[in-house]
Protein backbone atom coordinates (compact mmCIF):
# COMPACT_ATOMS: atom_id res chain seq x y z
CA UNK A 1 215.22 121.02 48.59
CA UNK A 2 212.23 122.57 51.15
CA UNK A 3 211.26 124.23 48.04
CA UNK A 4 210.62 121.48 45.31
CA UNK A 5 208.97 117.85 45.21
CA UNK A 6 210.52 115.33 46.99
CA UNK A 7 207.59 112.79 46.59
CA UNK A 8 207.04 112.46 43.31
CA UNK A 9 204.82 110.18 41.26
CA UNK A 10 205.31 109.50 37.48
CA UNK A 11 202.96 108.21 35.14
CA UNK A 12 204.38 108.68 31.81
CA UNK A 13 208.08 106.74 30.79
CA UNK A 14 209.36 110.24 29.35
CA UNK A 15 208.87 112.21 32.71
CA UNK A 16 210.71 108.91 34.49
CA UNK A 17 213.16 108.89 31.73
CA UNK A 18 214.20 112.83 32.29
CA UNK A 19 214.03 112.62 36.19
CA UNK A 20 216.74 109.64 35.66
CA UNK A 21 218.71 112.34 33.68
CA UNK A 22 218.05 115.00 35.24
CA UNK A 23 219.95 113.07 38.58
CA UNK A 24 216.12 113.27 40.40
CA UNK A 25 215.62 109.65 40.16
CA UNK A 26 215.59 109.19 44.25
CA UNK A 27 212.39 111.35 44.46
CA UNK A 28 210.23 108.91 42.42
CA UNK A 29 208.24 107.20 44.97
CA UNK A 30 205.70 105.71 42.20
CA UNK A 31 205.54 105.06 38.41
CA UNK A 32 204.39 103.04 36.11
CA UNK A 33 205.34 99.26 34.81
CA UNK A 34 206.21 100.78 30.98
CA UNK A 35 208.76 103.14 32.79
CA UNK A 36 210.55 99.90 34.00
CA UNK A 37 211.66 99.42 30.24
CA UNK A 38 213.24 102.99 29.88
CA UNK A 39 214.42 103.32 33.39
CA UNK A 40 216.11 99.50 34.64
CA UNK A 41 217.24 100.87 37.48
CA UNK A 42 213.62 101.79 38.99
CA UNK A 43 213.79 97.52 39.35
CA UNK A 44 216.30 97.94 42.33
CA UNK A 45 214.75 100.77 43.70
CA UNK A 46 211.45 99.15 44.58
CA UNK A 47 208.99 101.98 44.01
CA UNK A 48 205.16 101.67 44.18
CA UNK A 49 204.01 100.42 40.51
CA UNK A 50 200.84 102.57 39.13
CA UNK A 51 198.48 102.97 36.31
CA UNK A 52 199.63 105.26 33.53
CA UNK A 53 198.24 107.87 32.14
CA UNK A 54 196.10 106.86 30.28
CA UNK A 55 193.91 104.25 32.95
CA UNK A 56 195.07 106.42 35.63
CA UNK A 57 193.56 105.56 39.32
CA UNK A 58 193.62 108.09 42.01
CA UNK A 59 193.41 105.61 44.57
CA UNK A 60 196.77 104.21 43.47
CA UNK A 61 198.39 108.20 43.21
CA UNK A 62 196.90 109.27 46.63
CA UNK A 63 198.56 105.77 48.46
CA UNK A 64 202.04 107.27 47.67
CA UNK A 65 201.72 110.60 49.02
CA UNK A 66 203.12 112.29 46.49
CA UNK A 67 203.75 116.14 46.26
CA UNK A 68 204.15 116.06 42.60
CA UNK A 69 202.50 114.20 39.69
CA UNK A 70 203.67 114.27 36.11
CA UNK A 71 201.62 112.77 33.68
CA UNK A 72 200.95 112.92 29.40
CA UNK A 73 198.27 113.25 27.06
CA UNK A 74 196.13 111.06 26.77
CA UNK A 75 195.20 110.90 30.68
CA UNK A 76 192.67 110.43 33.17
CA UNK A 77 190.77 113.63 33.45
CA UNK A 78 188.86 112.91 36.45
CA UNK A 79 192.28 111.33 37.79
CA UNK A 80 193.53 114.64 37.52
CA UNK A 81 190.74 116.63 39.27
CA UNK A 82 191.06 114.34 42.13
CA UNK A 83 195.18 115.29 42.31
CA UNK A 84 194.55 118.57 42.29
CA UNK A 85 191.59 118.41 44.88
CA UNK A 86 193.85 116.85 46.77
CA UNK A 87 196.16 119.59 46.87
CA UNK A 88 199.13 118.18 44.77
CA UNK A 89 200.89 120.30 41.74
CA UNK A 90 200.04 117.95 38.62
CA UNK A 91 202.69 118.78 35.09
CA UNK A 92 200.77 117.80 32.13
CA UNK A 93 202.72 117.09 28.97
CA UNK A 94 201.59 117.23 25.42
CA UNK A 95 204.70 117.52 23.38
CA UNK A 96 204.56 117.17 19.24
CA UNK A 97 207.92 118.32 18.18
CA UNK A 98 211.68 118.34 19.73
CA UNK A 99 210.91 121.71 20.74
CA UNK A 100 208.41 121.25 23.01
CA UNK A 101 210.37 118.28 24.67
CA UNK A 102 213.22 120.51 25.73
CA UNK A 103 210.28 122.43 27.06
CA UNK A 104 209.20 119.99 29.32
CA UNK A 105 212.75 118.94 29.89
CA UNK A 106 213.50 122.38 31.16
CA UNK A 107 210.08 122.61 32.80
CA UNK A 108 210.25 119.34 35.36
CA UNK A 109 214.43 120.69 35.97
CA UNK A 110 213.26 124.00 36.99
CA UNK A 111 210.60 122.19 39.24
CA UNK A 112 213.07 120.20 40.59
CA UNK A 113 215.07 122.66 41.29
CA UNK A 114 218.00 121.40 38.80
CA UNK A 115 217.85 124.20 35.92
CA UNK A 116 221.19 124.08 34.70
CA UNK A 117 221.23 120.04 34.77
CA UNK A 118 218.30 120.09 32.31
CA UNK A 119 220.04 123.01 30.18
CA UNK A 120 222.87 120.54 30.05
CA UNK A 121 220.58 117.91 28.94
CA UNK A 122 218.98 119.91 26.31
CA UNK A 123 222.18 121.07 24.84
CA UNK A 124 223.54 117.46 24.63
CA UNK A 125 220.38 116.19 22.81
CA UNK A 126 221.00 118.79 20.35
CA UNK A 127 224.40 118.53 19.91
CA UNK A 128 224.32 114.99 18.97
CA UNK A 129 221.50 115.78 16.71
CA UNK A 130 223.03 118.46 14.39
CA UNK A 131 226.52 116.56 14.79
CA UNK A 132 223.96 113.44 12.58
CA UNK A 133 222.96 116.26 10.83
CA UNK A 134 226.15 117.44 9.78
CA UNK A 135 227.41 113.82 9.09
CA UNK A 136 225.19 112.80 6.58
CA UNK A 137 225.83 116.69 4.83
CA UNK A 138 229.17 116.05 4.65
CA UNK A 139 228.90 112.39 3.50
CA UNK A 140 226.87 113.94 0.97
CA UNK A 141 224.38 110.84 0.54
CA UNK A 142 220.80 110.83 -1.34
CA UNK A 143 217.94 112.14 1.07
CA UNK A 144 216.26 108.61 1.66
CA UNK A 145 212.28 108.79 1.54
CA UNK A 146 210.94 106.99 5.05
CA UNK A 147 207.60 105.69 6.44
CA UNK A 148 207.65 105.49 10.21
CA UNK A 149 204.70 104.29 12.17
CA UNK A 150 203.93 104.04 16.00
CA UNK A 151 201.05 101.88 15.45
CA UNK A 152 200.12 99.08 12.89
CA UNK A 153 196.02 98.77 13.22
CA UNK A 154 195.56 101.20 12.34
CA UNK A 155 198.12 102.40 10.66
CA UNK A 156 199.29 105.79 12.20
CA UNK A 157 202.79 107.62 10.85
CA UNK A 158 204.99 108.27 13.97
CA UNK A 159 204.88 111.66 15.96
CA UNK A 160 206.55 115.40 14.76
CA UNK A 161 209.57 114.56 16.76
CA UNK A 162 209.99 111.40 15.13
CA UNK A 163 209.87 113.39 11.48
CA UNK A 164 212.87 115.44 12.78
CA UNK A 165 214.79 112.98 14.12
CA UNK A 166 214.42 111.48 9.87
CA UNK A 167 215.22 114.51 8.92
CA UNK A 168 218.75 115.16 10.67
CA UNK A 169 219.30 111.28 9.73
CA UNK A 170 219.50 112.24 6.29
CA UNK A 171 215.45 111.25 5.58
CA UNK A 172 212.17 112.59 4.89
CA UNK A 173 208.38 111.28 6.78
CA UNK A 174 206.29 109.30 4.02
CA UNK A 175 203.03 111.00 5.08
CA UNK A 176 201.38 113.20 7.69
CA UNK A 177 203.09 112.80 11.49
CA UNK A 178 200.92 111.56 14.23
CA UNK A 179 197.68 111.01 11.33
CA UNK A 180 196.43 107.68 10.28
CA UNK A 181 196.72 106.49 6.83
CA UNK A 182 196.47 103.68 4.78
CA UNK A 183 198.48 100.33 3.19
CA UNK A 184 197.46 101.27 -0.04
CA UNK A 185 198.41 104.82 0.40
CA UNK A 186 202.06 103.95 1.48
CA UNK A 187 202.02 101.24 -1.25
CA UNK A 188 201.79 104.22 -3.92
CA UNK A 189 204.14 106.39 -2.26
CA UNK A 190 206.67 103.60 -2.30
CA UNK A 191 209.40 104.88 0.20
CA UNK A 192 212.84 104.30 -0.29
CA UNK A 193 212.64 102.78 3.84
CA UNK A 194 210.20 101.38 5.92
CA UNK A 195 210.28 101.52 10.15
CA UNK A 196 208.17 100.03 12.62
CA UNK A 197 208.19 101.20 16.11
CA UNK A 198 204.85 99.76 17.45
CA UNK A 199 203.88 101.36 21.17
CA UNK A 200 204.47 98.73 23.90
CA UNK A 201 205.33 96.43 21.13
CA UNK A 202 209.49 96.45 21.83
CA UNK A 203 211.02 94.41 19.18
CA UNK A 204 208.59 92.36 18.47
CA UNK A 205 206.81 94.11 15.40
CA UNK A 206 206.42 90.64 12.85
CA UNK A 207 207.54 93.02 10.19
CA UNK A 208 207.62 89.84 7.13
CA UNK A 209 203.85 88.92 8.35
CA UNK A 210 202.69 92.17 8.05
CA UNK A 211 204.21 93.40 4.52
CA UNK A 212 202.35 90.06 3.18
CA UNK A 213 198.96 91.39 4.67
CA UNK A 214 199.56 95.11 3.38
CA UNK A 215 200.09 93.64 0.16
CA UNK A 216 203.43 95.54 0.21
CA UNK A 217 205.71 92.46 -1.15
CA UNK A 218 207.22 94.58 -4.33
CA UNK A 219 207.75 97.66 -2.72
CA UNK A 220 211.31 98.85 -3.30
CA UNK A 221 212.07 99.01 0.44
CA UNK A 222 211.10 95.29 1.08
CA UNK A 223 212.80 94.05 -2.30
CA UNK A 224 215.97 95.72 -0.58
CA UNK A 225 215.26 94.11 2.61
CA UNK A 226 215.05 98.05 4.25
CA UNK A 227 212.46 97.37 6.36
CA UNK A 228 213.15 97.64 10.44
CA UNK A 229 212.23 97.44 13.58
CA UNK A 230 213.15 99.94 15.94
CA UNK A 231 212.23 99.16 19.69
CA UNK A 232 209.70 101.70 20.41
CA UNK A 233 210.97 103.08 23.89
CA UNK A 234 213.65 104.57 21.34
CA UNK A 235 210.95 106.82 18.99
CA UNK A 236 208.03 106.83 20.77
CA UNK A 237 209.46 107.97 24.55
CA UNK A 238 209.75 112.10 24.53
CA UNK A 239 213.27 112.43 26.48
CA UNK A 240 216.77 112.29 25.69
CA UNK A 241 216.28 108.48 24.83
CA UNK A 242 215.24 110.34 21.80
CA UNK A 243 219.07 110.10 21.07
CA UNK A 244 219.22 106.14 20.88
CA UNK A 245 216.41 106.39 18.18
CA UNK A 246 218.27 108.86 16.13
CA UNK A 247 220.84 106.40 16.04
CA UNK A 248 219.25 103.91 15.00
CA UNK A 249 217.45 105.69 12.44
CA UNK A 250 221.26 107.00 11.43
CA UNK A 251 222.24 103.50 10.76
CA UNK A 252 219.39 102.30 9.11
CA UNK A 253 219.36 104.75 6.78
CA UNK A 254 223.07 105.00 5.82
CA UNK A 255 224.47 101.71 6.99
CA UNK A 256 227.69 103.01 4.96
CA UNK A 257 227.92 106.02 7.63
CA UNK A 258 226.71 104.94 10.71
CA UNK A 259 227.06 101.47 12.54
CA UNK A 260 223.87 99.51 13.03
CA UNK A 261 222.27 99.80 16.19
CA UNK A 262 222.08 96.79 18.25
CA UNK A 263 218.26 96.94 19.28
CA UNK A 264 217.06 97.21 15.53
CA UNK A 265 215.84 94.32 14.05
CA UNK A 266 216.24 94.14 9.71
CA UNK A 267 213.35 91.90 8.27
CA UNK A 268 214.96 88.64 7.60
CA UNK A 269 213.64 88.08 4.03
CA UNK A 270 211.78 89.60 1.17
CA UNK A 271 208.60 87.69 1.18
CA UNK A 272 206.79 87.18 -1.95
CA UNK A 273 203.47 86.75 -1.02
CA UNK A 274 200.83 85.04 0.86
């Protein structure tokens, strides 16, 4: 191990999430308090809590002596100048489609010195997701129409990786992935199924409050009560957690194919107005 990081410090839940995977968990001696929710077993492990990426502080990096940092757009620019000043190899992810997640998957295993454990990894996540794939084919059911968003105000459609985990779940994205758009803009498309998966939000998106606001009461998906939650650590976290979120999506989607999973949350009623 002379070779690769033993000190590492993660500042982004995916990179925590795919160390846990990739066995490289004991090398974390810092991340942040969002990788708690991915990771539980970071709680026994007492490690050094940091900013994320996004409000990173140097101070906090440089007090764990790290020899690696991994961190994800959006970040701290001058945090990062001051890690690499410092001497210490920085990773930088920016991932928009399942492709470039096995990309950094393969990239931290190779740093760690565990290539065929993140090969492994990367072949499992894709397994499961053209074995989906294959089960909705062969079920041959309707391909649903689905509006996913990461964020409610404003309104943003979830990421690339997000659209292809719809697609292989027998779906298609309502709108442009990652791009804001608009109430009124999802009210005329009128989706067949509608998803929230807030960031830091969890489960608690209030999904009958906010179809009353959007004015979104007599859109087919919330006369049909199809309108979920799906805890956003399950969409909205690039690693193989990915996999949870596909089946979720799977069983929201075709509740005749695939059991419901236990972390998504169906809105309880159609409301009928204000």
């Amino acid at each position: 191990m002379a070779n690769h990081p033993t000190r590492i410090v993660s500042l982004q839940p995916s990179a925590t999430v795919t160390l846990a995977e990739l066995g490289c968990l004991d090398r974390v001696v810092a991340c942040t308090k969002y990788c708690l929710d991915v990771v539980p077993e970071v709680h026994g492990l007492k490690r050094m809590i940091v900013a994320d990426s996004w409000t990173a502080n140097r101070d906090q990096i440089l007090a764990a002596y790290p020899d690696f940092v991994i961190a994800a757009v959006p970040y701290q620019i001058d945090a990062v100048a001051e890690i690499l000043k410092a001497g210490i190899r920085f990773l930088g992810l920016a991932p928009h489609a399942l492709h470039d997640i096995y990309v950094d998957i393969a990239a931290i295993a190779g740093v760690m010195g565990v290539s065929q454990r993140g090969d492994d990894v990367i072949a499992a996540m894709q397994k499961e997701i053209e074995h989906v794939r294959h089960t909705v084919q062969s079920a041959e059911r309707p391909r649903l129409r689905v509006f996913c968003e990461e964020w409610g105000k404003p309104l943003i459609a979830s990421q690339g990786w997000v659209a292809e985990l719809i697609d292989a779940a027998g779906g298609a994205l309502v709108g442009e992935p990652g791009k804001q758009t608009t109430a009124e803009a999802i009210r005329a498309a009128d989706p067949d199924v509608l998803i929230a998966a807030w960031c830091g939000a969890g489960e608690r998106v209030p999904l009958e409050k906010i179809v009353v606001q959007r004015g979104w009461s007599a859109m087919r998906a919330v006369r049909e009560r199809r309108v979920y939650c799906i805890p956003d650590e399950y969409l909205n976290t690039p690693a193989p957690t990915l996999i949870q979120g596909l089946h979720a999506l799977a069983g929201a989607l075709h509740p005749d194919v695939f059991p419901a999973s236990h972390a998504t949350r169906r809105i309880a009623q159609a409301p009928i107005g204000i």
